[in-house]
C-alpha atoms as a PDB file:
ATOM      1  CA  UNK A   1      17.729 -20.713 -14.120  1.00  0.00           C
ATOM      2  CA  UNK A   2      18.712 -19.773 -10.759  1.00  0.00           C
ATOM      3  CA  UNK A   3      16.243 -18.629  -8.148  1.00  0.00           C
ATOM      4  CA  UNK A   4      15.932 -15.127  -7.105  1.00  0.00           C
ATOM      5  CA  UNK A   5      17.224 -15.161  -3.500  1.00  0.00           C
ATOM      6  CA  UNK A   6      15.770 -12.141  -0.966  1.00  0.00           C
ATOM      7  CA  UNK A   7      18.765 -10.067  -1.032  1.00  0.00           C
ATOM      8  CA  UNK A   8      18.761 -10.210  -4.573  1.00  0.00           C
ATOM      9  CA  UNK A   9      15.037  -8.573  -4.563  1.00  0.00           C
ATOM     10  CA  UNK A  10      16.372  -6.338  -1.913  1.00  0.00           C
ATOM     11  CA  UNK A  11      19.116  -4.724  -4.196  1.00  0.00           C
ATOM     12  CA  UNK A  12      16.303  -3.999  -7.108  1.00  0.00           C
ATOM     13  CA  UNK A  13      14.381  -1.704  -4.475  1.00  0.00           C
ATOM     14  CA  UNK A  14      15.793   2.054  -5.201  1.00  0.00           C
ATOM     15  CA  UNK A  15      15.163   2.727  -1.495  1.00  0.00           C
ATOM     16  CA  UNK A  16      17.694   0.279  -0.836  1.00  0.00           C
ATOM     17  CA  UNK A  17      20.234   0.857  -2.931  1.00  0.00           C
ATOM     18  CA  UNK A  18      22.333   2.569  -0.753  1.00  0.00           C
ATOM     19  CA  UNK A  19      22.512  -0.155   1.700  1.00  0.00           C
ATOM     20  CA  UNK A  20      25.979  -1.463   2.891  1.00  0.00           C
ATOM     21  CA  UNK A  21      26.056  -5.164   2.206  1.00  0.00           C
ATOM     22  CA  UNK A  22      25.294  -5.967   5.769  1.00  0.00           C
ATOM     23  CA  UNK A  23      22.465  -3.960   5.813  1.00  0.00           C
ATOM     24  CA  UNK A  24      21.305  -5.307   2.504  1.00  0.00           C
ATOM     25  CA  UNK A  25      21.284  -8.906   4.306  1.00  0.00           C
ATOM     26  CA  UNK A  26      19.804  -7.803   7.835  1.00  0.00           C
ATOM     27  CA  UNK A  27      16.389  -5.759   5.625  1.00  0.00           C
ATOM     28  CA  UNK A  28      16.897  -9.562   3.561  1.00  0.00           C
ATOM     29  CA  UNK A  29      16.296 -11.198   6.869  1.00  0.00           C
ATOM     30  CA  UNK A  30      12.875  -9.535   7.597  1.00  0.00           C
ATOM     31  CA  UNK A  31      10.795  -9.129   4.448  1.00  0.00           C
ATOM     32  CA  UNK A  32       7.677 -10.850   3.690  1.00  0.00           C
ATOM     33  CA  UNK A  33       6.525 -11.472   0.655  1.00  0.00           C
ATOM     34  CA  UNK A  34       3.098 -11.025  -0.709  1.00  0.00           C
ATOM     35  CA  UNK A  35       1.121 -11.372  -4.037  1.00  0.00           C
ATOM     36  CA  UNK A  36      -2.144  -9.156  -4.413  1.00  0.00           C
ATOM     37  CA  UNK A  37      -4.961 -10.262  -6.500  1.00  0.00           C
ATOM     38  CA  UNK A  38      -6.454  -7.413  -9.447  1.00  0.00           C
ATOM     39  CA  UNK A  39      -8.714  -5.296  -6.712  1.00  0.00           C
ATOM     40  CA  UNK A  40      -7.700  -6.502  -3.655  1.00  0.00           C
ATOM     41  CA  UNK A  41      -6.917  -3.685  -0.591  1.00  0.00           C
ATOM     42  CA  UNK A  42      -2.685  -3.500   0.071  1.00  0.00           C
ATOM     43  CA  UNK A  43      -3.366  -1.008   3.149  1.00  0.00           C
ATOM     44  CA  UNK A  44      -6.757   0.333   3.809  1.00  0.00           C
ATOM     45  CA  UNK A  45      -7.760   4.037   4.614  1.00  0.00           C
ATOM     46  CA  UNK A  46      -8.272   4.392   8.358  1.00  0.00           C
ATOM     47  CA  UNK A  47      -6.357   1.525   8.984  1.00  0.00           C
ATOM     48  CA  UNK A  48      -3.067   0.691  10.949  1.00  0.00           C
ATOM     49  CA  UNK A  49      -0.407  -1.673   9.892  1.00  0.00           C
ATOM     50  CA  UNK A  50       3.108  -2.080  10.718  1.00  0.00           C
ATOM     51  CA  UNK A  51       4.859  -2.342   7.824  1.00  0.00           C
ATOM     52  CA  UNK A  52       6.515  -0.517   5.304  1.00  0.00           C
ATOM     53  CA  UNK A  53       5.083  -2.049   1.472  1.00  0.00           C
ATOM     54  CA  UNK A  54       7.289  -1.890  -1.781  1.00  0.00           C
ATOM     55  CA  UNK A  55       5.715  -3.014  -5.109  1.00  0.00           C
ATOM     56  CA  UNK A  56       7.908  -5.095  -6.837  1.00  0.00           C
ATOM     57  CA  UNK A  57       5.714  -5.632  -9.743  1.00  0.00           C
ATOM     58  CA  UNK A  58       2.953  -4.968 -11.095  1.00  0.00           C
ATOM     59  CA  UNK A  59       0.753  -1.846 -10.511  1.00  0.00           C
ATOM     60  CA  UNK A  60      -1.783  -0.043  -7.619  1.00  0.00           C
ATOM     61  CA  UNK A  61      -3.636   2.754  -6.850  1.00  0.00           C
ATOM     62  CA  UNK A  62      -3.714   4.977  -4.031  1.00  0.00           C
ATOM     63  CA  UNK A  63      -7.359   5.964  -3.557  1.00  0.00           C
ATOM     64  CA  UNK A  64      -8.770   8.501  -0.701  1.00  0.00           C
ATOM     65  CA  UNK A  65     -13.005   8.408   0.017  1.00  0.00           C
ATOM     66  CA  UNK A  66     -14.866  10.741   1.256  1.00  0.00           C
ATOM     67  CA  UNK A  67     -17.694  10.497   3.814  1.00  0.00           C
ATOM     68  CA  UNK A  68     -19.903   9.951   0.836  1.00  0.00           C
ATOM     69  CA  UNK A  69     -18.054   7.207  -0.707  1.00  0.00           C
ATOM     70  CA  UNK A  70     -17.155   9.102  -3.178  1.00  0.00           C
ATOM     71  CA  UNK A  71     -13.633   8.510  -4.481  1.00  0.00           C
ATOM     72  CA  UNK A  72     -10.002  10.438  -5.534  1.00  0.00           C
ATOM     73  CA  UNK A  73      -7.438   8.418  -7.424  1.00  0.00           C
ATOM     74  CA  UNK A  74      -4.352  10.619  -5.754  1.00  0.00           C
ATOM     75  CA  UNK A  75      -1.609   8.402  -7.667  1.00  0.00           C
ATOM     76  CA  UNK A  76      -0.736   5.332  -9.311  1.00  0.00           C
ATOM     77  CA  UNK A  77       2.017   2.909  -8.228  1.00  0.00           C
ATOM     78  CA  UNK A  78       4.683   0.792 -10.397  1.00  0.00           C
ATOM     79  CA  UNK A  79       7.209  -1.471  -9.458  1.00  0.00           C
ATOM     80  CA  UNK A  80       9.628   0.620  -7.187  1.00  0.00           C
ATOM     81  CA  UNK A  81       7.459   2.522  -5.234  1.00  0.00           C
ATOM     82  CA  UNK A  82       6.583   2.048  -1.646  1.00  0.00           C
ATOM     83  CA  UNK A  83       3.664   3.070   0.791  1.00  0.00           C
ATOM     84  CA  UNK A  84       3.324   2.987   4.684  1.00  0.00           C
ATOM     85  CA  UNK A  85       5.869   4.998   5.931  1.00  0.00           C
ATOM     86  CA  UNK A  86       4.348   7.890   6.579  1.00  0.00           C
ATOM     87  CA  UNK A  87       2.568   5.397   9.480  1.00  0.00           C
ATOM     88  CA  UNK A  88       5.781   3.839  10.330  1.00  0.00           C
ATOM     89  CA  UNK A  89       6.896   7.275  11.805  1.00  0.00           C
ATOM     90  CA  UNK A  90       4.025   9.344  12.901  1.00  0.00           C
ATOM     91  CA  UNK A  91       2.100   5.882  14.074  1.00  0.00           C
ATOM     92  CA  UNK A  92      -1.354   7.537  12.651  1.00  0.00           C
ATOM     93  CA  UNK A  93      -3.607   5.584   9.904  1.00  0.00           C
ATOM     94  CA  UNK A  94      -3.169   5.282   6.446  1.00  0.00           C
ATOM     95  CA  UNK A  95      -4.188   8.424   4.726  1.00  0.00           C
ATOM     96  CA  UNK A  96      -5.433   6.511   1.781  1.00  0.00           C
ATOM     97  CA  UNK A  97      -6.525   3.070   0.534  1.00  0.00           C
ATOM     98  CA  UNK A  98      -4.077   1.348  -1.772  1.00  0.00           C
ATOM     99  CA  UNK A  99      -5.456  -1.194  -4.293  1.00  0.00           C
ATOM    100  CA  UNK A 100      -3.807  -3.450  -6.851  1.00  0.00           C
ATOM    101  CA  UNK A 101      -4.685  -2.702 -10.305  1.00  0.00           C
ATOM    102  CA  UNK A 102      -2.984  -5.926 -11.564  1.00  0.00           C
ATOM    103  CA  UNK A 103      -1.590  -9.217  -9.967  1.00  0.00           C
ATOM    104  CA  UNK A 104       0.500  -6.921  -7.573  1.00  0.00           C
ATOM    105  CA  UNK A 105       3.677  -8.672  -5.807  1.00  0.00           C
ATOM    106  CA  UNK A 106       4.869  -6.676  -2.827  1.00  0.00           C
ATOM    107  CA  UNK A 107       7.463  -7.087   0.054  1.00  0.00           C
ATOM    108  CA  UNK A 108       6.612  -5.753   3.809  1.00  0.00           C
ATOM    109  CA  UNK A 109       9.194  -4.931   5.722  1.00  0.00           C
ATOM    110  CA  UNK A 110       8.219  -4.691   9.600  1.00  0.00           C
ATOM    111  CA  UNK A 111       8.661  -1.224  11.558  1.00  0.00           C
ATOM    112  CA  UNK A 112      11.262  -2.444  13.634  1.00  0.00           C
ATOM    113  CA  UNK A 113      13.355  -3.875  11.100  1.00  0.00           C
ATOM    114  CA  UNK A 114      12.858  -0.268   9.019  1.00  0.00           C
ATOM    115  CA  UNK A 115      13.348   2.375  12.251  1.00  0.00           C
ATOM    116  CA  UNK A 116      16.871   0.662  12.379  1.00  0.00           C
ATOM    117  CA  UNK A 117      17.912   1.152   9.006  1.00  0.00           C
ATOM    118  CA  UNK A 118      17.206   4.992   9.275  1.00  0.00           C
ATOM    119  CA  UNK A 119      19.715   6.250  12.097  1.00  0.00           C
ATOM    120  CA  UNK A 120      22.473   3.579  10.469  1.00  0.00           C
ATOM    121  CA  UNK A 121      22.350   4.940   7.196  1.00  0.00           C
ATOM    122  CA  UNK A 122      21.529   8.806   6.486  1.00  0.00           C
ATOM    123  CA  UNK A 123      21.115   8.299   2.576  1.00  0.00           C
ATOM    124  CA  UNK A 124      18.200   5.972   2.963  1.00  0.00           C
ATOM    125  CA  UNK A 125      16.721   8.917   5.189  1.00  0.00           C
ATOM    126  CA  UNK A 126      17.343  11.381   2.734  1.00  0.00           C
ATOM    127  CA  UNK A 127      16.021   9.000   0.518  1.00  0.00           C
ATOM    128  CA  UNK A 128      12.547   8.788   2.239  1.00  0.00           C
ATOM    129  CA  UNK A 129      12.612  12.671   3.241  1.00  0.00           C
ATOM    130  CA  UNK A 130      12.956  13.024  -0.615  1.00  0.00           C
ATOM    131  CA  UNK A 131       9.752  10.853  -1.605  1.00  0.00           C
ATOM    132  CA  UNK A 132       7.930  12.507   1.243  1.00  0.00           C
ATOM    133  CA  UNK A 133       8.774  15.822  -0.325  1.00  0.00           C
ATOM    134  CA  UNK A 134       7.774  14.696  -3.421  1.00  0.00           C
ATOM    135  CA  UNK A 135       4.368  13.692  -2.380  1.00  0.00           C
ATOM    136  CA  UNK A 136       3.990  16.962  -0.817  1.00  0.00           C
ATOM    137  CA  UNK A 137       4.509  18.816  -3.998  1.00  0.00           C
ATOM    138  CA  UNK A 138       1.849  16.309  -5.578  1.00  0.00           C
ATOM    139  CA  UNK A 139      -0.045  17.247  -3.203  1.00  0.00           C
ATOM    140  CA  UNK A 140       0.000  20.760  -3.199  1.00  0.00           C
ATOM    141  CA  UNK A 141      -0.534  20.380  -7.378  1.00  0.00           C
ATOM    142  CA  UNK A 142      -3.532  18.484  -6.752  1.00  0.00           C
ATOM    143  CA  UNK A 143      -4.986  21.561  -4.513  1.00  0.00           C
ATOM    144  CA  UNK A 144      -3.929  23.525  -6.830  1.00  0.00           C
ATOM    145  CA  UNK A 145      -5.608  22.396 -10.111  1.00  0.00           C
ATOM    146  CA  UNK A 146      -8.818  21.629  -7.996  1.00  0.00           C
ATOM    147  CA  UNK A 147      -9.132  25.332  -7.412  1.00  0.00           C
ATOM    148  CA  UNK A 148      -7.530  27.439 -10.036  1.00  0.00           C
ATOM    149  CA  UNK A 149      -7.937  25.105 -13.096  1.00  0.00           C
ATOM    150  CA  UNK A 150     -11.171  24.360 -15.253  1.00  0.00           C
ATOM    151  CA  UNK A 151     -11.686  20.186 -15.949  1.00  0.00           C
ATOM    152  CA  UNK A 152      -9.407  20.910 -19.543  1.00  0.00           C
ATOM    153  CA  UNK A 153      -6.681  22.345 -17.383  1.00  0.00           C
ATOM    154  CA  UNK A 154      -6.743  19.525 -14.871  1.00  0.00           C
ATOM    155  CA  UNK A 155      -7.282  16.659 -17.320  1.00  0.00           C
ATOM    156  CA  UNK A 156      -4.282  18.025 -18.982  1.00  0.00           C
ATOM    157  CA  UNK A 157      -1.652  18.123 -16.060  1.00  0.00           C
ATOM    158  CA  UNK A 158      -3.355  14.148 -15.311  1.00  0.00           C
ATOM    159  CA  UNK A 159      -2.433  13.114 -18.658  1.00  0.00           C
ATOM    160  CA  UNK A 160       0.800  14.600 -18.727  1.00  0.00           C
ATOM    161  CA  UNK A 161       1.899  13.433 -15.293  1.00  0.00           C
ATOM    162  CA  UNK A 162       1.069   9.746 -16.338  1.00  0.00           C
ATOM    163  CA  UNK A 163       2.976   9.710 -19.500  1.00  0.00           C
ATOM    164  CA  UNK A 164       6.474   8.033 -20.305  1.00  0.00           C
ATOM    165  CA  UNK A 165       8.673   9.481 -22.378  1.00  0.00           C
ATOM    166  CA  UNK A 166       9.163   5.908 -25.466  1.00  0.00           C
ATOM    167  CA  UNK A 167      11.262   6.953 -28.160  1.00  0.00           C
ATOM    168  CA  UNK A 168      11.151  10.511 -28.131  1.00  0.00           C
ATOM    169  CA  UNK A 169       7.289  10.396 -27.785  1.00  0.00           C
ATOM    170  CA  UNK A 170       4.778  11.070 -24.465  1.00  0.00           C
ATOM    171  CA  UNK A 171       2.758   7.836 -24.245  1.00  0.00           C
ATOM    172  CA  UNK A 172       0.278   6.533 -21.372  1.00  0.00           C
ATOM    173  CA  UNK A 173       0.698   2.753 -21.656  1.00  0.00           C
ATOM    174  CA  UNK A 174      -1.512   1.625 -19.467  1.00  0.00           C
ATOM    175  CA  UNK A 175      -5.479   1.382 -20.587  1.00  0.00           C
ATOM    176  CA  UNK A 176      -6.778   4.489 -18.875  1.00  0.00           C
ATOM    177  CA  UNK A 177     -10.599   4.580 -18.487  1.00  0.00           C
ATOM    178  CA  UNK A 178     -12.749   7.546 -18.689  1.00  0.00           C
ATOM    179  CA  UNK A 179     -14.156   6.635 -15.557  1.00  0.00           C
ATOM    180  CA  UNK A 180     -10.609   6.577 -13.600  1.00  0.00           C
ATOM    181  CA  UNK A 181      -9.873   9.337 -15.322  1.00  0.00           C
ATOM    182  CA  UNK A 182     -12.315  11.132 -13.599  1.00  0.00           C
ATOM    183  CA  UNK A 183     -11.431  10.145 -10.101  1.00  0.00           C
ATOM    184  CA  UNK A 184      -8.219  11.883 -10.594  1.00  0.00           C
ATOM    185  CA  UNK A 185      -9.572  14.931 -11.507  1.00  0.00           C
ATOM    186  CA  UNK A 186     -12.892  15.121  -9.656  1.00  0.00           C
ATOM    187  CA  UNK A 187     -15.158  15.861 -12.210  1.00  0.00           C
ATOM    188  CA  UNK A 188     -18.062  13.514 -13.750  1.00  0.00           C
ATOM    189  CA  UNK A 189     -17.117  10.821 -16.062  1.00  0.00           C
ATOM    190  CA  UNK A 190     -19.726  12.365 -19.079  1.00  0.00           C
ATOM    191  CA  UNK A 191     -17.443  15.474 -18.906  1.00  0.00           C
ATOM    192  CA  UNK A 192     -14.045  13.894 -18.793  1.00  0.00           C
ATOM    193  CA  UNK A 193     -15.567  12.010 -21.939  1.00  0.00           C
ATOM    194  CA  UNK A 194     -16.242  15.444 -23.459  1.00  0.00           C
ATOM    195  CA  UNK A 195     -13.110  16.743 -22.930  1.00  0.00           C
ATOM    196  CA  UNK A 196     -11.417  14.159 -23.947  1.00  0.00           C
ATOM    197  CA  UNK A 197     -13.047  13.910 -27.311  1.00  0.00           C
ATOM    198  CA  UNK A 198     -12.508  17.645 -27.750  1.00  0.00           C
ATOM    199  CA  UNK A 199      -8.410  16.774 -27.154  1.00  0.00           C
ATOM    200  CA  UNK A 200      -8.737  14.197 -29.527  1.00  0.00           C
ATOM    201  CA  UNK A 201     -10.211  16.110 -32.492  1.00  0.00           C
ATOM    202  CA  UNK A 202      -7.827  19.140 -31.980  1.00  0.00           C
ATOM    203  CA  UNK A 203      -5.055  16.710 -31.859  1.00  0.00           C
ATOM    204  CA  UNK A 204      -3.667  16.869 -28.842  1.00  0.00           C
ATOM    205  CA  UNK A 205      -4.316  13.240 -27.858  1.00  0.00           C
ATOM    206  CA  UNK A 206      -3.946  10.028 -29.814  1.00  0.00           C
ATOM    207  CA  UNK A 207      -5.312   6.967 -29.146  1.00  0.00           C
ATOM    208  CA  UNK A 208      -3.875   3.775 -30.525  1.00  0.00           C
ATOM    209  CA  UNK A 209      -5.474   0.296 -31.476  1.00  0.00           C
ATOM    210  CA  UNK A 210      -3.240  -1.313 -28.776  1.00  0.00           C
ATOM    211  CA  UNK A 211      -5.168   0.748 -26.241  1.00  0.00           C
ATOM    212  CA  UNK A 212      -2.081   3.227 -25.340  1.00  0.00           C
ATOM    213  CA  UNK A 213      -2.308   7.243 -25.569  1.00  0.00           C
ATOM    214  CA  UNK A 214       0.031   8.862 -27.367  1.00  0.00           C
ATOM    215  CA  UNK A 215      -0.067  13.052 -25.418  1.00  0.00           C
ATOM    216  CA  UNK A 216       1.289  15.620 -27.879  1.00  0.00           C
ATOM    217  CA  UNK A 217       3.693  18.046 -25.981  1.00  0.00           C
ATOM    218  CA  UNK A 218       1.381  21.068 -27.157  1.00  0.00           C
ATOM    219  CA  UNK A 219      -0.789  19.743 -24.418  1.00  0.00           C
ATOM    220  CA  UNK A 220       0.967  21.259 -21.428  1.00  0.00           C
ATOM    221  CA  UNK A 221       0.074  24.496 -23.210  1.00  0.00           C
ATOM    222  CA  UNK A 222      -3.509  24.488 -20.962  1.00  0.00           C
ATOM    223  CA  UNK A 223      -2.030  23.931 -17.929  1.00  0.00           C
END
């Protein structure tokens, strides 16, 4: 079997598939690769690194604390997605903590190497004006169901925003504890139990013996 060269890993990044061949190699030249242990801090909150990080398998979670130590799970990461550059342009902190969920491999590419690709090629700029658009609109959801919806309505729009759509159905394949559940809609983990039973026994939630959730579509009804 022949080994997976960097330029190769390169081309499976959707940020960098728009790359001209030569920039493919030059981004090639620069990476470093790292593998992340089940818990262990990508970036911290508060913290400055220059790098831009793309998870290339496995899975994370971006995490934000409060001055109680209280925590927010703002989004989960797959194999695709990338973190940092928000700090790579405005040179503040991370805004969040990110920590691997699984045996996490990731590539850094340095802020030198990635400040260069952006005036040389305007689709990978679009590209990351896009994601940071998208985050935005997460954002401004989040706010939202914090302060117009009850803990149903917000548990709903969770569930529904971490399904996949296998075979016509709305499934959550990860294992999804109460408890993490909870983070992402700041409310206890007793209620989130509650609620969830109550989704369950109207129907609106399945859970499996293989651990996966299968979300009936009726469910975006409460958001």
């Amino acid at each position: 079997m022949s080994q997976i060269t960097d330029i190769d890993l390169v081309r499976r990044v959707p940020l960098f598939a728009v790359l001209t061949e030569s920039q493919a190699w030059s981004i090639s030249q620069s990476i470093v690769k790292r593998r992340y242990k089940r818990g262990e801090n990508i970036v911290e909150q508060g913290s400055k690194s220059n790098a831009l990080f793309i998870l290339l398998s496995g899975r994370a979670r971006v995490i934000s604390m409060d001055a109680k130590g209280r925590e927010v799970i703002i989004a989960v990461l797959h194999a695709g997605d990338y973190i940092g550059e928000m700090s790579l342009i405005d040179g503040e902190p991370h805004s969040a903590t990110v920590q691997a969920e699984v045996q996490t491999d990731v590539m850094m590419l340095g802020r030198v190497a990635f400040l260069q690709c952006l005036p040389e090629n305007t689709s990978m700029s679009f590209a990351i004006m896009r994601g940071l658009a998208l985050r935005l609109r997460r954002a401004d959801r989040k706010i939202e169901s914090l302060a117009l919806m009850d803990v149903y309505g917000r548990v709903a729009r969770a569930l529904m925003e971490l399904t996949d759509e296998m075979q016509n159905e709305h499934v959550i394949r990860n294992k999804l504890s109460r408890q993490d559940l909870a983070k992402m809609v700041g409310a206890s983990r007793e209620m989130v139990s509650r609620v969830m039973k109550d989704f369950e026994q109207q129907g609106f939630v399945v859970e499996r013996e293989d651990g996966t959730l299968l979300i009936r579509e009726h469910l975006s009804t409460l958001i």
